[in-house]
Protein backbone atom coordinates (compact mmCIF):
# COMPACT_ATOMS: atom_id res chain seq x y z
CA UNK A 1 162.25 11.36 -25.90
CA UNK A 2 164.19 12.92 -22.83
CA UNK A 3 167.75 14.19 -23.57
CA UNK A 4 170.71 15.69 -21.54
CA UNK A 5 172.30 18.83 -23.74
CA UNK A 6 175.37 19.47 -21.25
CA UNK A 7 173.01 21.15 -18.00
CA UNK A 8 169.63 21.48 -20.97
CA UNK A 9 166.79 19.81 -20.89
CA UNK A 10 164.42 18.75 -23.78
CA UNK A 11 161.18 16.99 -22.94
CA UNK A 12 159.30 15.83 -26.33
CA UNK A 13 157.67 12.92 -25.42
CA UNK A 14 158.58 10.88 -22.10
CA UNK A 15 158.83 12.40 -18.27
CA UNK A 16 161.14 12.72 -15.92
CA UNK A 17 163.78 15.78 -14.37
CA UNK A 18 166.05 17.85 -15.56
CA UNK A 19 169.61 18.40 -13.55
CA UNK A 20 167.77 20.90 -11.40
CA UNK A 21 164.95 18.68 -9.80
CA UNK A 22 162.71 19.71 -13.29
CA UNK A 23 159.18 18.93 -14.65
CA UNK A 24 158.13 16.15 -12.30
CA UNK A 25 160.85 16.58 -9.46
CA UNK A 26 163.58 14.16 -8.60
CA UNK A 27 161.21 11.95 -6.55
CA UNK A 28 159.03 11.33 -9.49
CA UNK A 29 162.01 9.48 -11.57
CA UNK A 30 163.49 7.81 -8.03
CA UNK A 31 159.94 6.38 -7.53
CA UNK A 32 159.64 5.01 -10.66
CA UNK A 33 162.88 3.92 -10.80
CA UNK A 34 162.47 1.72 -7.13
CA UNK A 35 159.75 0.43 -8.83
CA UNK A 36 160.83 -0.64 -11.74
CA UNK A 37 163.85 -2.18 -10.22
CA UNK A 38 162.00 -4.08 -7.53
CA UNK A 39 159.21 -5.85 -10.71
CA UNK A 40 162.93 -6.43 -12.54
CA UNK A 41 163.72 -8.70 -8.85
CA UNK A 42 160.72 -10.11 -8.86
CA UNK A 43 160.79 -11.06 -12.65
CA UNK A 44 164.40 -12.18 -11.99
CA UNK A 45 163.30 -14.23 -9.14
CA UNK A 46 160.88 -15.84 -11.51
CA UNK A 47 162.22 -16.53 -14.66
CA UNK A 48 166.11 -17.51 -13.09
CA UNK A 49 167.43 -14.63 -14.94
CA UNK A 50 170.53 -13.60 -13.02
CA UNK A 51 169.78 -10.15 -11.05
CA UNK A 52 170.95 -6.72 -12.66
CA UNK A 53 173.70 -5.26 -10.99
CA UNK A 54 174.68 -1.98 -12.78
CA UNK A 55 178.23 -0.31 -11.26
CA UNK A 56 179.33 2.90 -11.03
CA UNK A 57 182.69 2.97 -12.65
CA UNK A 58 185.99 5.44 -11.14
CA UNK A 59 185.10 8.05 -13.87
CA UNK A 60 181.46 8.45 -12.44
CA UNK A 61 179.57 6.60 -15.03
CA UNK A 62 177.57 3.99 -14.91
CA UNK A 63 178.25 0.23 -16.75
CA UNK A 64 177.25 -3.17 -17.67
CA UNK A 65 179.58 -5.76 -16.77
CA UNK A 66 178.73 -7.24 -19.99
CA UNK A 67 179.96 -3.76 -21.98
CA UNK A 68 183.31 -4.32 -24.17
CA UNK A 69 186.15 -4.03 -22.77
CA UNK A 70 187.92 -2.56 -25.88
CA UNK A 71 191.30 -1.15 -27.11
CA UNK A 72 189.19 1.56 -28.57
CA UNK A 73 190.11 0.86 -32.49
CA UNK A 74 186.58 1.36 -33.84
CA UNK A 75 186.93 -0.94 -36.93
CA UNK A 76 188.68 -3.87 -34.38
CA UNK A 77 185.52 -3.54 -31.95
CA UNK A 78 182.79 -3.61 -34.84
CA UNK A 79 184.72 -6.80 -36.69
CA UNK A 80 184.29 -8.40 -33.15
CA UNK A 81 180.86 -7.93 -32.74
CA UNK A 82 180.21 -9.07 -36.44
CA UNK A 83 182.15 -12.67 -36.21
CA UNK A 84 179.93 -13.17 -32.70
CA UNK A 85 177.17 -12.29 -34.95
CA UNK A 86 175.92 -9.20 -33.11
CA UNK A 87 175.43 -5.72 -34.11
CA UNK A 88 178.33 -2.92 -32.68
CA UNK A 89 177.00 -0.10 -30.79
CA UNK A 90 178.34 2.91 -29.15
CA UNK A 91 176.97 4.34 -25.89
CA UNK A 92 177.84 7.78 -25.23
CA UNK A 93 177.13 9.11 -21.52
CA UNK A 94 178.72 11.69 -19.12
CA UNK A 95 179.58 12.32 -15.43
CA UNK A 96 176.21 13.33 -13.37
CA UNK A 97 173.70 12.59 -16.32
CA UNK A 98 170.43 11.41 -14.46
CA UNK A 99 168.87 9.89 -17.87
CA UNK A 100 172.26 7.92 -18.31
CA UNK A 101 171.65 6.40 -14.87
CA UNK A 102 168.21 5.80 -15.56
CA UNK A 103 169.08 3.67 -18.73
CA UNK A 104 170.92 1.63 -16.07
CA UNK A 105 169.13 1.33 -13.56
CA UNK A 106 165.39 1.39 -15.52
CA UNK A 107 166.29 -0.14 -18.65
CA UNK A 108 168.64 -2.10 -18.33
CA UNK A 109 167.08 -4.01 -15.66
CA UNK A 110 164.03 -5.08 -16.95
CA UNK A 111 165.09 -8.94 -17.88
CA UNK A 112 163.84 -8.64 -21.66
CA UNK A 113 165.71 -5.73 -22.32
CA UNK A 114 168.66 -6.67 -20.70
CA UNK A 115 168.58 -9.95 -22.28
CA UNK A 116 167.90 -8.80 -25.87
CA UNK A 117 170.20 -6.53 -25.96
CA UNK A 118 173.38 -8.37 -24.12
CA UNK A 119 172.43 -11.43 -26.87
CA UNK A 120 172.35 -9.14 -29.99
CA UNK A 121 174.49 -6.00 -29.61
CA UNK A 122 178.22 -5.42 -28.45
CA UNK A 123 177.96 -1.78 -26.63
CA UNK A 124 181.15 -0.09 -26.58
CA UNK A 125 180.73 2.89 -24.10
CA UNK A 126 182.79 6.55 -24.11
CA UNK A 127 182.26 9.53 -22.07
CA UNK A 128 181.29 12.36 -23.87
CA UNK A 129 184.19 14.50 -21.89
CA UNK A 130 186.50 11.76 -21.54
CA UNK A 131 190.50 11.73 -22.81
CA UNK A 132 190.87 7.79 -23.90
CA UNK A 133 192.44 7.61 -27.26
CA UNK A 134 189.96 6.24 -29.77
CA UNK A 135 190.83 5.15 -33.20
CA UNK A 136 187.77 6.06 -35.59
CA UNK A 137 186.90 3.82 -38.05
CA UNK A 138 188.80 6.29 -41.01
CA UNK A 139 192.43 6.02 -38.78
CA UNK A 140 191.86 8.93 -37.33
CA UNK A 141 193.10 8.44 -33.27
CA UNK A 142 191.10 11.02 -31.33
CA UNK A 143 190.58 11.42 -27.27
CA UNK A 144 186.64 10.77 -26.51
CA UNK A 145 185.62 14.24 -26.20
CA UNK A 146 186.79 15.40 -29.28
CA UNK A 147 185.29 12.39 -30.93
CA UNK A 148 182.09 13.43 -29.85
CA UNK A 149 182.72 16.45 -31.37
CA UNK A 150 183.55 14.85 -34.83
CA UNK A 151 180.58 12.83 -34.31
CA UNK A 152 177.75 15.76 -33.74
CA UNK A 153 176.85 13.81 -29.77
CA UNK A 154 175.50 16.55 -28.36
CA UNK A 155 172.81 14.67 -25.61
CA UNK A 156 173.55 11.79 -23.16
CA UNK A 157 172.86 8.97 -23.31
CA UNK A 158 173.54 8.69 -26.92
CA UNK A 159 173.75 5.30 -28.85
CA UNK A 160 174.90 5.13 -31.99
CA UNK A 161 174.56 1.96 -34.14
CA UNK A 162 176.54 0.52 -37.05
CA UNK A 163 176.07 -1.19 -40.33
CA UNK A 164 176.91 -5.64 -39.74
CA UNK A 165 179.30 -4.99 -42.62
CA UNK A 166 183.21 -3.64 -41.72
CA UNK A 167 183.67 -3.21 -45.78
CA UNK A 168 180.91 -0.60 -45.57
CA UNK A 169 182.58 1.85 -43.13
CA UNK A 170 185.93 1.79 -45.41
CA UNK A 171 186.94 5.58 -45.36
CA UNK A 172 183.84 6.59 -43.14
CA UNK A 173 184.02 8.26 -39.76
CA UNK A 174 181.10 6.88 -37.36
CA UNK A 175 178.55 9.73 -37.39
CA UNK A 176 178.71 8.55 -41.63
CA UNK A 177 178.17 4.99 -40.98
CA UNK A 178 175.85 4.74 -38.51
CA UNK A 179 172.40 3.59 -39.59
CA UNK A 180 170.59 5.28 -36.22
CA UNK A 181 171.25 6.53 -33.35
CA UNK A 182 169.17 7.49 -30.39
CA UNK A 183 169.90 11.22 -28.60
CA UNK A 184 168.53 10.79 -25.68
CA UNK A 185 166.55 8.55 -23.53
CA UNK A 186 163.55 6.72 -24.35
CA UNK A 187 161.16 4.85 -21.52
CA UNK A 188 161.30 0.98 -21.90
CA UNK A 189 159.23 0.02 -24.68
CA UNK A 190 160.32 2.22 -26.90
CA UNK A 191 164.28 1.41 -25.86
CA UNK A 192 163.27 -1.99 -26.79
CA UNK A 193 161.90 -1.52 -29.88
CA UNK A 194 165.12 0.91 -31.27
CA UNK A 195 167.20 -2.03 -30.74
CA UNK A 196 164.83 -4.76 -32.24
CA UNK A 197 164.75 -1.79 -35.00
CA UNK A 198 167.88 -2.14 -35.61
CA UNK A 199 168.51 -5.83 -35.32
CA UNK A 200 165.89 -7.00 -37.85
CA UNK A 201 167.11 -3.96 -40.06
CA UNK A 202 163.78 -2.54 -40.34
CA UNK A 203 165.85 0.63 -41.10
CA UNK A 204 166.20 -0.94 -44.77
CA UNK A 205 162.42 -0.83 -45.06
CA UNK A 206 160.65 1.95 -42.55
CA UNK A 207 160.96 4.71 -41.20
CA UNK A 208 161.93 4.71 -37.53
CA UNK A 209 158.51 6.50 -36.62
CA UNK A 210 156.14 3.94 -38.37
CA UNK A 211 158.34 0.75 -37.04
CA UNK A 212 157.58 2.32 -33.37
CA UNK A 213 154.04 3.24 -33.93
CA UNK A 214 153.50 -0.55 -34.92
CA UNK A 215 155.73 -1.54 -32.03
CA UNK A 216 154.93 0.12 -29.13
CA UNK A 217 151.24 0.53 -28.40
């Protein structure tokens, strides 16, 4: 797993950069990334899955046109997602983060991962260092960053997910409720796999580590 820790870079288990041009240079993760986005054309082209198209948003991030557009009340966003029968998610990222972009413009737009996720998960995205208002599921109305705080997001991307039932996270902040979360970024596969983890609740059963060992291989 890669993660962003403000201008810090942790490399566990995946490659790529840090913010400085890092362990395998910033032409390592462009190549890749070309690549993968030219096999996600060609797939596209194949299958009739429309083509991804991430955008680059006025506060420097980049989104999914398929993100929720949200009032920000945490407990309003979450009761969406359940009566569409999906799973709520938050997606935190910041201005400048090359693994953020990478989740866009890697992950994202391989067609199985973009269509699992879109069809099973509503992703609610904040800026780690952004002002919004939020309103946390306990009432609590907090601007982004300082949510993040609360929260303990320290790396970007971070995702966060939550439990299908509202009348669980009575009283709870997020960083209580969530049943996972993943600090940092993770190549493909494994991306996949977190969210399929999470879908089919595997969390209930396994540990995160076994699910991907029998998942990824």
């Amino acid at each position: 797993m890669i993660t962003c820790e403000y201008e810090n870079i942790t490399d566990e288990e995946t490659v790529g950069h840090d913010w400085r041009g890092g362990i395998f240079g910033v032409g390592a993760m462009a190549t890749r990334r070309n690549f993968m986005m030219v096999c996600a054309g060609a797939v596209a082209a194949l299958t009739g899955w429309p083509a991804h198209a991430a955008v680059l948003t006025d506060d420097g991030l980049y989104s999914e046109e398929w993100f929720l557009e949200s009032f920000l009340d945490l407990a309003e966003d979450l009761q969406e997602a359940t009566s569409q029968g999906k799973r709520f998610a938050i997606m935190w990222e910041q201005r400048g983060c090359p693994y953020c972009q990478e989740t866009h413009l890697v992950n994202f737009a391989q067609p199985e991962i973009n269509r699992f996720v879109r069809e099973n998960f509503v992703i609610l995205q904040l800026n780690m260092f952004g002002s919004r208002k939020v309103t946390d599921f306990d009432g609590e109305e907090l601007e982004e960053r300082d949510l993040a705080r609360k929260y303990g997001v320290r790396f970007s991307p971070t995702i966060q997910f939550f439990p299908d039932d509202p009348a669980t996270l009575e009283g709870k902040t997020g960083q209580e409720a969530e049943v996972v979360r993943i600090p940092g970024y993770l190549r493909p596969p494994h991306f996949l796999a977190m969210f399929k983890f999470v879908r089919e609740e595997a969390y209930q059963t396994t540990s995160l580590r076994d699910y991907l060992k029998q998942a990824v291989r």
